[in-house]
N, C-alpha and C. Protein backbone atom coordinates (compact mmCIF):
# COMPACT_ATOMS: atom_id res chain seq x y z
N UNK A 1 -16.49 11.70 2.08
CA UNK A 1 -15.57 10.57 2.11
C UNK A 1 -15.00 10.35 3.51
N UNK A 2 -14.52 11.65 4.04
CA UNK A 2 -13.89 11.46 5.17
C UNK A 2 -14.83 10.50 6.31
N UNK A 3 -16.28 10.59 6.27
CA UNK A 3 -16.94 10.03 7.06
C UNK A 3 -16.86 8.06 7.00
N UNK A 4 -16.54 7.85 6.05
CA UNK A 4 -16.08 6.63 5.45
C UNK A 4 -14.91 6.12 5.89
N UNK A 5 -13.78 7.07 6.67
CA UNK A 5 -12.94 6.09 7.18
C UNK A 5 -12.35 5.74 8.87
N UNK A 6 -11.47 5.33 8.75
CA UNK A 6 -11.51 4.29 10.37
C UNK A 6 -10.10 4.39 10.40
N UNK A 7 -9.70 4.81 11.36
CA UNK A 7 -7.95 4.09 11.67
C UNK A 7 -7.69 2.82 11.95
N UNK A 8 -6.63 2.13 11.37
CA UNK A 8 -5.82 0.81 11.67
C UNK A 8 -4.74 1.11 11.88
N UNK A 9 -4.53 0.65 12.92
CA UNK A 9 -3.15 0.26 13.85
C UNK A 9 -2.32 -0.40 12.72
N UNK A 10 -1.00 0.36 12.19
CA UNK A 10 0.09 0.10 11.17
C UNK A 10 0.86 -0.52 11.75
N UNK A 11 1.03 -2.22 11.58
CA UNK A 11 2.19 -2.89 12.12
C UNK A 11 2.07 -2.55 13.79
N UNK A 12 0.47 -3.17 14.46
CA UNK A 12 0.42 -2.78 16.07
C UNK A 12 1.75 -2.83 16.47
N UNK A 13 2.41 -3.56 16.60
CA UNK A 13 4.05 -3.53 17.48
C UNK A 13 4.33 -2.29 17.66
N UNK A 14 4.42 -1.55 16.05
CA UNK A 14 5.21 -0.29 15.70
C UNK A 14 4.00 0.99 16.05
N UNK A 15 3.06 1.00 16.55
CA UNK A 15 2.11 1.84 16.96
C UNK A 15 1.41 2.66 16.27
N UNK A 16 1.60 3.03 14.77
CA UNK A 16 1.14 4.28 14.15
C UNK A 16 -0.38 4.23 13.91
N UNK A 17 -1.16 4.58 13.57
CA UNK A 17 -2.51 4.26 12.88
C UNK A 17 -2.49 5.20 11.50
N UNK A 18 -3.12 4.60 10.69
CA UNK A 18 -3.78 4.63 9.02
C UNK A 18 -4.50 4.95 8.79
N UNK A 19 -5.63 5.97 8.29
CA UNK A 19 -6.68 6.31 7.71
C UNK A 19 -6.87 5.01 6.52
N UNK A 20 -8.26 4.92 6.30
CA UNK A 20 -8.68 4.17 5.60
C UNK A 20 -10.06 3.85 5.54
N UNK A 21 -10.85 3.73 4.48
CA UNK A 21 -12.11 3.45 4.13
C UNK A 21 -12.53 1.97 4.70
N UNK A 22 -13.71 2.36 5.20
CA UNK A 22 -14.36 1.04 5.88
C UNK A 22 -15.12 0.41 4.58
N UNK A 23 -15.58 1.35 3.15
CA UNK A 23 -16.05 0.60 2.68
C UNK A 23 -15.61 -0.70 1.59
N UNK A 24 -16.30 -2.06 1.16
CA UNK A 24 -15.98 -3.21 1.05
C UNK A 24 -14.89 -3.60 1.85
N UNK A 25 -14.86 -3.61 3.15
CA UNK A 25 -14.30 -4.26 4.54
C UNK A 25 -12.90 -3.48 4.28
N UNK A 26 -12.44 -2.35 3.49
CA UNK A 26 -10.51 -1.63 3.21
C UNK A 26 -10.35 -2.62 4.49
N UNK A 27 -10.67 -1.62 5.56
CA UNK A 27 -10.09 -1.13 6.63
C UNK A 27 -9.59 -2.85 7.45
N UNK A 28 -11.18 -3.74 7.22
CA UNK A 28 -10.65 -5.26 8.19
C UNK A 28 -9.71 -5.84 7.67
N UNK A 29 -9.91 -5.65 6.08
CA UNK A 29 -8.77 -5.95 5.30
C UNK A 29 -7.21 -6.06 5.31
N UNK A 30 -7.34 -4.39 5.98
CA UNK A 30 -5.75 -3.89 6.13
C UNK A 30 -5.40 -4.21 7.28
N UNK A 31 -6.22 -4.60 8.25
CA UNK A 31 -5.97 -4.83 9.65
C UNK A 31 -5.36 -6.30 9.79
N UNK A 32 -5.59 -6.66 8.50
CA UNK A 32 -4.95 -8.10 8.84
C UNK A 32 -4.22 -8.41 7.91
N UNK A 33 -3.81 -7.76 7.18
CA UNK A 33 -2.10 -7.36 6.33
C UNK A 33 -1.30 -7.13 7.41
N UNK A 34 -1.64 -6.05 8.25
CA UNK A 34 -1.21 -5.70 8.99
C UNK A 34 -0.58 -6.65 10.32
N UNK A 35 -1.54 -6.92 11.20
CA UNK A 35 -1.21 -8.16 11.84
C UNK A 35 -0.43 -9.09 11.16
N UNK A 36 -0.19 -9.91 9.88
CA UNK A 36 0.53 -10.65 9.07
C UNK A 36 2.13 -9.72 9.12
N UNK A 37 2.11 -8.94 8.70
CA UNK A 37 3.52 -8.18 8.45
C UNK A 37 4.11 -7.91 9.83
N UNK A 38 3.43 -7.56 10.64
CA UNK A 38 4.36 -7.27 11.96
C UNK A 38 4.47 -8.94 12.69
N UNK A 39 4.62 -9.80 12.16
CA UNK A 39 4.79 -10.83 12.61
C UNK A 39 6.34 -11.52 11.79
N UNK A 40 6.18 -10.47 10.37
CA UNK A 40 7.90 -11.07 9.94
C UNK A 40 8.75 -10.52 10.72
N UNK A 41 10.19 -11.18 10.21
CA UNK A 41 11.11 -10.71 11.10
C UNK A 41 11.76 -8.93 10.71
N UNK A 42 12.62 -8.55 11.37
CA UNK A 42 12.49 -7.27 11.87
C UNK A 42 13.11 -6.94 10.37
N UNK A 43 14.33 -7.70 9.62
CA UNK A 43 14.95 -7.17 9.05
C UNK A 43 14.21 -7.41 7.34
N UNK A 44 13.00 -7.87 7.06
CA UNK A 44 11.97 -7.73 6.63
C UNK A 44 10.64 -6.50 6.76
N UNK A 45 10.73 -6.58 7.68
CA UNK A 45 9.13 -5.51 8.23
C UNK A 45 9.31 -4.33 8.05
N UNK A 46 11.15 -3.81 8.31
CA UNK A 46 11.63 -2.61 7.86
C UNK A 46 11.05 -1.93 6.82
N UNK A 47 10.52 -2.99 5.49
CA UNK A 47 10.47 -1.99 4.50
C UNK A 47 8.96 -1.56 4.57
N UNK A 48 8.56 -1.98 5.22
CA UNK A 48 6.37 -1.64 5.39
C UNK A 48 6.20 -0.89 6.37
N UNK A 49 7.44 0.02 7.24
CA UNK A 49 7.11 0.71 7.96
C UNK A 49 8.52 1.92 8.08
N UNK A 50 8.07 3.16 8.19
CA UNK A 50 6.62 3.67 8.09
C UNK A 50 5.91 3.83 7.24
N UNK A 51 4.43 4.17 7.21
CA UNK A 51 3.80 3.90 5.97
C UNK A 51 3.83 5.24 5.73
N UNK A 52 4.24 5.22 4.00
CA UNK A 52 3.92 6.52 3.71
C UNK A 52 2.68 7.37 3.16
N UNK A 53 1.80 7.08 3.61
CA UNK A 53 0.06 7.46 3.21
C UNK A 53 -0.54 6.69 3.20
N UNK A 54 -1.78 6.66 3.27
CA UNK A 54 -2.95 6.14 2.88
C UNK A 54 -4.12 7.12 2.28
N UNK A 55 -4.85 7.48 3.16
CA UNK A 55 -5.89 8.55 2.89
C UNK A 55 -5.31 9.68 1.99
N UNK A 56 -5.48 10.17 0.81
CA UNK A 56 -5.06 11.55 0.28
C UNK A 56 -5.78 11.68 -0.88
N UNK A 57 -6.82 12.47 -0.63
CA UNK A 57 -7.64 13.22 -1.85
C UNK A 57 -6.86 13.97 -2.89
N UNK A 58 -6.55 13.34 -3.51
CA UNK A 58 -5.06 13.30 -4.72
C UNK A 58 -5.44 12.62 -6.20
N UNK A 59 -5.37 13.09 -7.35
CA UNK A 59 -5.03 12.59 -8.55
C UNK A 59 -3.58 11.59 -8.50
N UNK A 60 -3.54 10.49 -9.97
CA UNK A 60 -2.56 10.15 -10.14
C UNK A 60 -2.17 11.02 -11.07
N UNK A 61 -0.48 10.91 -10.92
CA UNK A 61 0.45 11.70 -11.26
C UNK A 61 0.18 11.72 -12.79
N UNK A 62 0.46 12.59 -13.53
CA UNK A 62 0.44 12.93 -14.97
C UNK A 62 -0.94 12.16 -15.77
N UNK A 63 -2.16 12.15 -15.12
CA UNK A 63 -3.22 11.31 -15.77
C UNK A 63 -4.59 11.96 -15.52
N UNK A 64 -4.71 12.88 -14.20
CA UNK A 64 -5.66 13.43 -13.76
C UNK A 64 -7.33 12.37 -13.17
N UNK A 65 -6.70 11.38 -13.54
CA UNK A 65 -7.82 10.40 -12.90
C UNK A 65 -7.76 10.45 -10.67
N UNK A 66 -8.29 9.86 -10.47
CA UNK A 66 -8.15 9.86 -8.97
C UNK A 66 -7.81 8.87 -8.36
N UNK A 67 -6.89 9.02 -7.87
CA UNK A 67 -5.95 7.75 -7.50
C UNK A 67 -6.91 7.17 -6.03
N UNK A 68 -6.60 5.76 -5.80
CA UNK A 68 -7.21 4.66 -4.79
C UNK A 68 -6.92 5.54 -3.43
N UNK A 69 -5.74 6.21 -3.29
CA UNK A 69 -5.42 6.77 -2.16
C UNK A 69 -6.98 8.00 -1.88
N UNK A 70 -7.34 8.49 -2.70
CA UNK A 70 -8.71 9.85 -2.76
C UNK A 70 -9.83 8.60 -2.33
N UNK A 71 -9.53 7.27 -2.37
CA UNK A 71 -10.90 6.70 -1.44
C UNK A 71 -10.32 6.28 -0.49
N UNK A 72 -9.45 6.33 -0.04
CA UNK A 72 -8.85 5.66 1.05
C UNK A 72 -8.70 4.10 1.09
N UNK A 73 -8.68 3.78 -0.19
CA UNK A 73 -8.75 2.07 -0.43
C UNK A 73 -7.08 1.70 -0.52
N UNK A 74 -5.99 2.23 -0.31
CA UNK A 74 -4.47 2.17 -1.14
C UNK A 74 -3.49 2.73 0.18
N UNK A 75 -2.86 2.37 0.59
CA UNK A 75 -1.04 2.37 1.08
C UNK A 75 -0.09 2.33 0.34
N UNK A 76 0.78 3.50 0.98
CA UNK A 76 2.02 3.46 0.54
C UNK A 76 2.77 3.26 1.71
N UNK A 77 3.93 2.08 1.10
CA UNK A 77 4.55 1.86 1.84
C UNK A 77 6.01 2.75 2.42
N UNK A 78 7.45 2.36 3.26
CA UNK A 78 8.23 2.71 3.53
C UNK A 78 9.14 3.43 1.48
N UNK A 79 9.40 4.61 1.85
CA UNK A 79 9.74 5.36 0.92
C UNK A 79 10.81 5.07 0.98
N UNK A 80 12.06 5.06 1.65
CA UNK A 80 13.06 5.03 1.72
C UNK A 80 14.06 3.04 0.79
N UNK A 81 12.63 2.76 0.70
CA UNK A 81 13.16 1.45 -0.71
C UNK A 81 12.09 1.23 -1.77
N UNK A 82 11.07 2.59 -1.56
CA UNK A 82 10.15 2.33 -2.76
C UNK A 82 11.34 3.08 -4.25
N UNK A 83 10.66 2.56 -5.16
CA UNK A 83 10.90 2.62 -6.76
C UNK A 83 9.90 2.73 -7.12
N UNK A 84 9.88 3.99 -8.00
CA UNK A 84 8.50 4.61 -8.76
C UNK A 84 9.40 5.19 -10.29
N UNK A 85 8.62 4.64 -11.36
CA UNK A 85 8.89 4.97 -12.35
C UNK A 85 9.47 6.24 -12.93
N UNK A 86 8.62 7.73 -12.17
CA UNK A 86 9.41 8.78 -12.70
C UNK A 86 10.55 9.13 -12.03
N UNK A 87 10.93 8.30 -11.33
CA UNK A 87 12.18 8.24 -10.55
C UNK A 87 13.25 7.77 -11.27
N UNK A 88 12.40 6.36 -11.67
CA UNK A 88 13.71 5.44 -12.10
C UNK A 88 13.27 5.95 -13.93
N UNK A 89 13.24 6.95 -14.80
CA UNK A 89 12.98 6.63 -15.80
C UNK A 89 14.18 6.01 -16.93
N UNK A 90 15.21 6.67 -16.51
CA UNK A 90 16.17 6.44 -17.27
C UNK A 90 17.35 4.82 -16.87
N UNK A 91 16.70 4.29 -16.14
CA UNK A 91 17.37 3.26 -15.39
C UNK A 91 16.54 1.69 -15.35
N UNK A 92 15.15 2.10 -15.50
CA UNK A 92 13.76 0.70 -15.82
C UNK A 92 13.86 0.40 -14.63
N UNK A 93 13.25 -0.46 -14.92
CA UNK A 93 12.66 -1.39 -13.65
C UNK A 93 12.84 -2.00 -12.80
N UNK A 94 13.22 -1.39 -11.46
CA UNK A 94 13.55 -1.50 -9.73
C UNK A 94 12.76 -1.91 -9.48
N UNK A 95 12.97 -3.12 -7.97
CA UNK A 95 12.30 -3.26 -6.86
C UNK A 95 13.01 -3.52 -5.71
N UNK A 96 12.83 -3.07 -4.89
CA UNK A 96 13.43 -3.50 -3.40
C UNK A 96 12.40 -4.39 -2.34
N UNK A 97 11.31 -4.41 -2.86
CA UNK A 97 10.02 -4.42 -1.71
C UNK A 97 10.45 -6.28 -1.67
N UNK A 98 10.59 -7.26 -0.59
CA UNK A 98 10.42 -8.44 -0.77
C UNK A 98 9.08 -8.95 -1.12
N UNK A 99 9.05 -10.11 -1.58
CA UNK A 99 8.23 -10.59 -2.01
C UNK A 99 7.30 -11.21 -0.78
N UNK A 100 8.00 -11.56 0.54
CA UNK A 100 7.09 -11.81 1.50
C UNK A 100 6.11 -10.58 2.03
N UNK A 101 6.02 -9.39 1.46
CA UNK A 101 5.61 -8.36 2.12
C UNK A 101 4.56 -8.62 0.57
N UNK A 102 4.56 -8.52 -0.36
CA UNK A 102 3.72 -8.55 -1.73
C UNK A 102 3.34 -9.78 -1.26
N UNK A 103 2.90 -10.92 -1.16
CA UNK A 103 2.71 -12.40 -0.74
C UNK A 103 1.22 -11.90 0.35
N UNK A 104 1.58 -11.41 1.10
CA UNK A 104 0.63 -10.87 2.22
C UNK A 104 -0.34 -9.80 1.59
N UNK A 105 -0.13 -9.17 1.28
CA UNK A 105 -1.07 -8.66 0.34
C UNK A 105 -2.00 -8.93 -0.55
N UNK A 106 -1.06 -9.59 -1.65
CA UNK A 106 -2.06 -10.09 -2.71
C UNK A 106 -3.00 -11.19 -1.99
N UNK A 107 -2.38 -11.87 -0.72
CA UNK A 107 -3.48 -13.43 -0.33
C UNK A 107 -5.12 -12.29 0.11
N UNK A 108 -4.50 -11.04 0.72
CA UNK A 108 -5.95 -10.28 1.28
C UNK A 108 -6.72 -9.37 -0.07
N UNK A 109 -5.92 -9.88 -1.62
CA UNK A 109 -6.60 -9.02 -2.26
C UNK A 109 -6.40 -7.55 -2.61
N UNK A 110 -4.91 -7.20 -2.16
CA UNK A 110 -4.59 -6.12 -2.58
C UNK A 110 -3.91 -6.41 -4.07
N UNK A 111 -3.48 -5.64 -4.87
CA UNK A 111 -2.86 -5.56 -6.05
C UNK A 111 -1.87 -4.66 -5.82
N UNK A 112 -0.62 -5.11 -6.27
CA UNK A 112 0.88 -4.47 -5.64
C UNK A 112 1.72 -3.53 -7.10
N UNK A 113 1.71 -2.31 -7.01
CA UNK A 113 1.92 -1.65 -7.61
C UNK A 113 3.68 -1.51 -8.76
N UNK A 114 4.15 -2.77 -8.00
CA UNK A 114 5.32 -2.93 -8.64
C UNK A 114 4.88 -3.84 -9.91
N UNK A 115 3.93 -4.78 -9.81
CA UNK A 115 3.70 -5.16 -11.40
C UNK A 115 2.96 -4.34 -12.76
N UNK A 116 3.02 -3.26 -12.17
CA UNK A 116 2.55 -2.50 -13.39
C UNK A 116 3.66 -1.65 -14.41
N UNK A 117 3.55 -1.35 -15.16
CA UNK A 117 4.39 -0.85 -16.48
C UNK A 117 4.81 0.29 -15.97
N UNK A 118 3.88 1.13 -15.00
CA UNK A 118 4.29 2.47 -15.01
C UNK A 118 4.71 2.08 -13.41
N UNK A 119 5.40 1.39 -12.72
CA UNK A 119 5.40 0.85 -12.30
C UNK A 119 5.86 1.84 -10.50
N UNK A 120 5.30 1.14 -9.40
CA UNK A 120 5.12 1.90 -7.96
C UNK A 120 4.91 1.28 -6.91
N UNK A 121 6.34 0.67 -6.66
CA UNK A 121 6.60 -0.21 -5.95
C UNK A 121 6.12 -0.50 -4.11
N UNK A 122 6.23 0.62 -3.93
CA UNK A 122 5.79 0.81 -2.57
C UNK A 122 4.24 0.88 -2.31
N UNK A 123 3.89 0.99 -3.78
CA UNK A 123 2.14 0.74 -3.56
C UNK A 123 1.16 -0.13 -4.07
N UNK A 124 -0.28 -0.39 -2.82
CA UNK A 124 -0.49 -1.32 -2.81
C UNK A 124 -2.12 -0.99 -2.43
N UNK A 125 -2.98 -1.45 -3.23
CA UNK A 125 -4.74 -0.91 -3.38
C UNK A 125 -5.10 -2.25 -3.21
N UNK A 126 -6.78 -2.09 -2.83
CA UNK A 126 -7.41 -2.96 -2.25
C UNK A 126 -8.44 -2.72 -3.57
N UNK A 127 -8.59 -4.13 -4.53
CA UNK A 127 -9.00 -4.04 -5.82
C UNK A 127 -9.41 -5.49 -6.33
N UNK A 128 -10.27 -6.13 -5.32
CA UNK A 128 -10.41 -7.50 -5.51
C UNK A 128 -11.26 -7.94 -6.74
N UNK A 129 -11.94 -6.56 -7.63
CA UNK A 129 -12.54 -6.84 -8.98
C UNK A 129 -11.75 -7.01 -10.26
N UNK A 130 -10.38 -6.57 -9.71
CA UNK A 130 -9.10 -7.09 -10.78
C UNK A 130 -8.47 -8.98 -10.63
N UNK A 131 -9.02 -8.92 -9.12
CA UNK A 131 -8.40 -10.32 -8.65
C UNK A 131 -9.43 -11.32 -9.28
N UNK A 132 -10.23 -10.95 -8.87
CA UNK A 132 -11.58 -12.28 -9.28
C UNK A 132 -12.12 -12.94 -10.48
C-alpha cells in the first residue's frame, strides 16, 4: 500500500504535507480541496487545519472492517472541533465543522462523515461510487 501513496501539501499556506493514495486520482483530488480551503478566510480554515491523519492502516472503531484511512483514500480533519459519536453518546448529534469546508468537499467527491448515524464529523473519504 505504502507504495501507492504521494504527499499533498495540507492547506499550502499552512505548509504540512498528507500521505495519501494516488489511486483513482485520492491524492489530485485532495490537492484541490486543498487549494479551495486555504483560500477561505482564516477564521474558517481554522477548523481543516491541522489535519489529523490521513494514511493509517487501522480498522474502524468497534466493527473490525478497515477503515478508508488503511487505503489512504480519507482525512481527518482539525480535532479540536471534531464530534464523533462515541464521544458525544449521551448528548446526539454535534457539529462544529462549517458547511463551507463540507461544500468543498463533497463538489470533489468526498463524502463527509458528519451525515452518518454513527456519525464523525471531522471526517471525510474520497468515495465517488456512493456519489454517482
Amino acid at each position: 500500500m505504502q507504495k501507492k501513496l504521494t504527499n499533498v501539501a495540507w492547506l499550502p499556506k499552512s505548509g504540512r504535507p498528507v500521505a495519501v493514495t494516488i489511486v483513482n486520482d485520492v491524492a489530485d483530488k485532495l490537492r484541490v480541496v486543498s487549494e479551495e480551503l486555504d483560500q477561505l478566510p482564516p477564521e474558517i480554515k481554522r477548523y481543516a487545519f491541522p489535519s489529523a491523519g490521513t494514511f493509517n492502516c487501522r480498522a474502524v472503531k468497534d466493527t473490525g472492517n478497515r477503515s478508508m484511512h488503511a487505503w489512504g483514500a480519507a482525512i481527518d480533519l482539525n480535532t479540536e472541533f471534531a464530534d464523533y459519536w462515541l464521544w458525544n453518546k449521551n448528548s446526539g448529534y454535534r457539529n462544529r465543522i462549517p458547511f463551507d469546508i463540507v461544500e468543498i468537499f463533497e463538489r470533489h467527491r468526498f463524502i463527509w462523515g458528519g451525515k452518518w448515524g454513527h456519525f464523525d464529523t471531522m471526517h471525510f473519504e474520497y468515495r465517488p461510487e456512493l456519489i454517482d
